[in-house]
Protein backbone atom coordinates (compact mmCIF):
# COMPACT_ATOMS: atom_id res chain seq x y z
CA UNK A 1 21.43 14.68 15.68
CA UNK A 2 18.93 11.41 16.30
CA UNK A 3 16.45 11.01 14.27
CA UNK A 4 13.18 9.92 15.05
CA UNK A 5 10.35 8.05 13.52
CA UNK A 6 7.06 9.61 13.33
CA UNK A 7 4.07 7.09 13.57
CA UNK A 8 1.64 6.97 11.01
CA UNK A 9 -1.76 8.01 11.41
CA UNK A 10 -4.62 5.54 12.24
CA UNK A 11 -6.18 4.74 9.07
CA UNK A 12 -3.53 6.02 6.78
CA UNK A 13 -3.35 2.57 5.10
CA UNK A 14 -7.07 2.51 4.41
CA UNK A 15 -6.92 5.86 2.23
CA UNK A 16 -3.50 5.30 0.92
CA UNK A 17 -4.34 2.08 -0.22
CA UNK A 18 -6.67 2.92 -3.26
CA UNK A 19 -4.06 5.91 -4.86
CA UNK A 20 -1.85 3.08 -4.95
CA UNK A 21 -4.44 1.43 -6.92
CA UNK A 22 -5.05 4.09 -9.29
CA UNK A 23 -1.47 4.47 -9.89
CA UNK A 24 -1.21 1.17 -10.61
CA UNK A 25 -3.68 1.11 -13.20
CA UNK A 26 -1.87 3.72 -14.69
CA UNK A 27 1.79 2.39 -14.68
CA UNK A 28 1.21 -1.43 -15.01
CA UNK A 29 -2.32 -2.01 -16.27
CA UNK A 30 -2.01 -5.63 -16.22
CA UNK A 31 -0.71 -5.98 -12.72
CA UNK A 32 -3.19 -8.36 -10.96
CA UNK A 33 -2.74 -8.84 -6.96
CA UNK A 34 -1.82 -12.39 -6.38
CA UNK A 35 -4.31 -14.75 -4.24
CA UNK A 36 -1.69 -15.11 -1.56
CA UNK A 37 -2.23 -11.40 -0.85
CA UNK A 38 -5.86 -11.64 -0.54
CA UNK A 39 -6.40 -10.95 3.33
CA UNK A 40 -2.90 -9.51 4.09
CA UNK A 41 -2.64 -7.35 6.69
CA UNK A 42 -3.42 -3.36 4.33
CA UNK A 43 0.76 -2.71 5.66
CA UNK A 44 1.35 -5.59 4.21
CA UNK A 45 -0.46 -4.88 0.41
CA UNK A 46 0.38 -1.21 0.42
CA UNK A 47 4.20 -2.59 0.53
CA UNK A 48 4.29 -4.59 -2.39
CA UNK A 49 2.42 -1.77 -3.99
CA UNK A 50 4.78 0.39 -3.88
């Protein structure tokens, strides 16, 4: 059996992006994004993130 990727949604990143904020004011309140992040590619962010 192959298995087969299924492409995300456009604009997934743009709403998945701020639960991973929430959650991470939850978990690790005194995580702060570092500047080299600032103007990644959302992909990018969302992967460190998580």
């Amino acid at each position: 059996m192959a298995l087969e990727m299924i492409p995300d949604r456009p604009g997934r990143e743009a709403v998945f992006e701020p639960l991973l904020d929430e959650l991470l004011a939850l978990f690790s309140p005194d995580w702060v994004q570092s500047e080299r992040m600032v103007g990644e590619h959302q992909h990018h962010r969302c992967e460190v993130k998580r």
